[in-house]
Protein backbone atom coordinates (compact mmCIF):
# COMPACT_ATOMS: atom_id res chain seq x y z
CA UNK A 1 -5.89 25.19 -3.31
CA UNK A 2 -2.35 24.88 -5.55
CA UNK A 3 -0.81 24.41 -1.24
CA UNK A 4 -3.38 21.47 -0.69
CA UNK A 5 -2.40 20.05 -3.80
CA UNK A 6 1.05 20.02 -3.37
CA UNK A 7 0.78 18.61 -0.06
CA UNK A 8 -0.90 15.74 -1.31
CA UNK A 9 1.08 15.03 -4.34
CA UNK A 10 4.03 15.24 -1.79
CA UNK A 11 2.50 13.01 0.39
CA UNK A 12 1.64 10.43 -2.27
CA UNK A 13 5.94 10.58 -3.52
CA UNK A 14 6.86 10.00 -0.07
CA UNK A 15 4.35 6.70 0.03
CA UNK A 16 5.85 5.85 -3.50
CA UNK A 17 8.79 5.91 -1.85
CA UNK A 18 8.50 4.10 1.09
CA UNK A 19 6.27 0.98 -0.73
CA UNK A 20 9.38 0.92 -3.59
CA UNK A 21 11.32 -2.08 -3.16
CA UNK A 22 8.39 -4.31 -2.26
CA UNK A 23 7.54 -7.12 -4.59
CA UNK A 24 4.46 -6.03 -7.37
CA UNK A 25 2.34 -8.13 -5.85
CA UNK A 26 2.87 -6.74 -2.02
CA UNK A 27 2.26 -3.14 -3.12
CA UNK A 28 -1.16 -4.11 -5.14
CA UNK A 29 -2.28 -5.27 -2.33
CA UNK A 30 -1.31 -2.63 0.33
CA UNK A 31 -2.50 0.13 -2.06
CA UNK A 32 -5.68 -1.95 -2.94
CA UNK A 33 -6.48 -2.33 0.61
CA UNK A 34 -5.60 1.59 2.07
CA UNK A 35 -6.45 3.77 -1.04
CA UNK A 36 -9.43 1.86 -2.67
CA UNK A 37 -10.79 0.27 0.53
CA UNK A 38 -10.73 -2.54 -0.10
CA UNK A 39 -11.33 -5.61 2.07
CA UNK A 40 -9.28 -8.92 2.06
CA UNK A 41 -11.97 -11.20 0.52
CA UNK A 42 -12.05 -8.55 -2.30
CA UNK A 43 -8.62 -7.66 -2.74
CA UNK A 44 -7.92 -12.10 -3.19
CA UNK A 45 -10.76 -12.45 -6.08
CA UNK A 46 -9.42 -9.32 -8.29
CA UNK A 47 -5.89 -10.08 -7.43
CA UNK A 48 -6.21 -14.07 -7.57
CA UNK A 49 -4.59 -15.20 -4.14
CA UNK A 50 -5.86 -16.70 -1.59
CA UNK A 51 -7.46 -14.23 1.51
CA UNK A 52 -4.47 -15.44 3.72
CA UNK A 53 -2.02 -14.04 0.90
CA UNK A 54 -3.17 -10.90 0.76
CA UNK A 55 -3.33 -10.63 4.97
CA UNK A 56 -0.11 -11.23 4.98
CA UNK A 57 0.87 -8.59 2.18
CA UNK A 58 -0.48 -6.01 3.70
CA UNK A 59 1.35 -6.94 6.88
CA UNK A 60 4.48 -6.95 5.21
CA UNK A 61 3.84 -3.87 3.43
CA UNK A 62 2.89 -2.43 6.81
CA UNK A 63 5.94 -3.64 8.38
CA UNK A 64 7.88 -1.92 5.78
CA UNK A 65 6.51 0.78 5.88
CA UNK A 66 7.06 1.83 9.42
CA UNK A 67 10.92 0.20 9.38
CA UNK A 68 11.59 2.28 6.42
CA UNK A 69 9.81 5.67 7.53
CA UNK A 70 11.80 8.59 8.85
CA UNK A 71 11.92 9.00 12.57
């Protein structure tokens, strides 16, 4: 429905939002990881880090994401 839609499309600013600021290769990560699924070992070999790397993007992008979210 046009509501569901907008809901999501809201949703997805609001995540823009909070991930901006992050460096490019952070955000790839986090987004490659929660919206495609994505697990460590695969995220590393597309993104060309190692699998520690991209464990600790995530956990910064995590970490910034619930410092900068709206209580």
């Amino acid at each position: 429905s046009p509501e569901h839609q907008y809901l999501i499309l809201e949703a997805l600013h609001e995540i823009d939002a909070l991930l901006d600021g992050l460096p490019p290769a952070v955000r790839e990560a986090f987004l490659l990881a929660q919206v495609e699924g994505l697990g460590q070992a695969e995220i590393a070999i597309r993104l060309r880090l190692s699998e520690r790397t991209i464990k600790r993007h995530v956990a910064r992008a995590l970490a910034h994401c619930i410092l900068a979210a709206p209580s």
